[in-house]
Protein backbone atom coordinates (compact mmCIF):
# COMPACT_ATOMS: atom_id res chain seq x y z
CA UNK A 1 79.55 -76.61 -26.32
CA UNK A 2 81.27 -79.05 -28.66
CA UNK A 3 82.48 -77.04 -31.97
CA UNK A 4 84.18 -78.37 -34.90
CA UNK A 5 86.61 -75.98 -36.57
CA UNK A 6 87.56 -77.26 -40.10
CA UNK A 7 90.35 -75.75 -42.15
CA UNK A 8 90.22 -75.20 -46.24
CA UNK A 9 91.83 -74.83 -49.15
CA UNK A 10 89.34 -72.66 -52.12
CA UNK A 11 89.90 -73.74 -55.71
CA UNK A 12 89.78 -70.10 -57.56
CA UNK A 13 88.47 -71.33 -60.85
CA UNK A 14 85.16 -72.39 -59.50
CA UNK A 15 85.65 -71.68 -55.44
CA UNK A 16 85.25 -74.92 -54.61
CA UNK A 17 86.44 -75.73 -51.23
CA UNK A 18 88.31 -78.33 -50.11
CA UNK A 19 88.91 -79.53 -46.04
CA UNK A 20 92.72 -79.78 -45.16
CA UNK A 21 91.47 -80.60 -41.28
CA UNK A 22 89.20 -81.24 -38.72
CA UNK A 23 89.45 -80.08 -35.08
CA UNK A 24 87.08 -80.53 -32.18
CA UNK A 25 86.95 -78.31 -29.71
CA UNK A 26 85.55 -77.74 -26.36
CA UNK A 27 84.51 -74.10 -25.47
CA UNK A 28 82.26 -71.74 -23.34
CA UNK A 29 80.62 -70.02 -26.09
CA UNK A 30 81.45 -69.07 -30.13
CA UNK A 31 83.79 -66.28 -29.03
CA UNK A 32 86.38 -68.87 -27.03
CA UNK A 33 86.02 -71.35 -30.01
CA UNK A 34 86.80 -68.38 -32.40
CA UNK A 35 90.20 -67.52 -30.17
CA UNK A 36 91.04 -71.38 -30.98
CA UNK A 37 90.78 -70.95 -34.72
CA UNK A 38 92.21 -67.99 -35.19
CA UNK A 39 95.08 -69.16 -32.99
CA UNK A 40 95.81 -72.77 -34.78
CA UNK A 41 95.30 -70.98 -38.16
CA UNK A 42 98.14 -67.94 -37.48
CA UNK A 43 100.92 -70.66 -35.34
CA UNK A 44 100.36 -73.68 -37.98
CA UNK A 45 100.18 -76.38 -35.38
CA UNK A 46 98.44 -78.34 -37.38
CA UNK A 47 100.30 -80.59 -40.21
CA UNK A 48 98.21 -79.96 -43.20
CA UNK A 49 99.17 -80.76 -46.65
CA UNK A 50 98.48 -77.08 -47.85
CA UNK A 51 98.07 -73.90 -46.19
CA UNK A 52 94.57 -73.07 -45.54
CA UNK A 53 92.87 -70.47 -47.07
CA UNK A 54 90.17 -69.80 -44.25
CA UNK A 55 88.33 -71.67 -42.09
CA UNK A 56 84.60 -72.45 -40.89
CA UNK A 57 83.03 -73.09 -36.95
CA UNK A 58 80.40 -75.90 -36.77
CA UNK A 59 78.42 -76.05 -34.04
CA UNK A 60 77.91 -79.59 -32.29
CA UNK A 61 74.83 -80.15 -34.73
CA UNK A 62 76.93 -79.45 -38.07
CA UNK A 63 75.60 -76.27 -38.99
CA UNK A 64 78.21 -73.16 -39.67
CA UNK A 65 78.26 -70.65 -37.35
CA UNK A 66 81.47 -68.76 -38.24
CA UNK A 67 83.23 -68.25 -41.78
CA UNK A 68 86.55 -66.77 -42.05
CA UNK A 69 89.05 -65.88 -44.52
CA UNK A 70 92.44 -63.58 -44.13
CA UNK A 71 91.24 -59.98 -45.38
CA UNK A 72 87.69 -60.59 -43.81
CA UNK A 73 85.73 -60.15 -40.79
CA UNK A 74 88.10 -60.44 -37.51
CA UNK A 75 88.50 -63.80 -36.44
């Protein structure tokens, strides 16, 4: 399956969110796309403006699958 894991920023006054980036990945099944994630979020590979706050798994038709934030359920 084709998953899209996008990375945010959450605006405390109003918890808006706001995407920092956009990664497609390739995986077996949620659980390897969720290994991803949680991986690029904790080593920082990615050069985003901001550090993310959390981050969200689409699936390959755009609709969320996962939801994470530090302090949550286990990535």
């Amino acid at each position: 399956m084709i998953f899209t894991i996008e990375f945010f920023r959450i605006r405390k006054e109003d918890n808006a969110h706001a995407t920092l980036a956009r990664v497609t990945h390739v995986a077996s099944d949620l659980e390897s796309a969720k290994v991803k994630a949680r991986s690029l979020f904790d080593v920082g590979t990615l050069n985003m403006p901001q550090n993310p706050d959390g981050l969200q798994i689409l699936d390959q038709d755009g609709h969320e699958v996962f939801f994470w934030t530090p302090g949550t359920n286990d990535c």
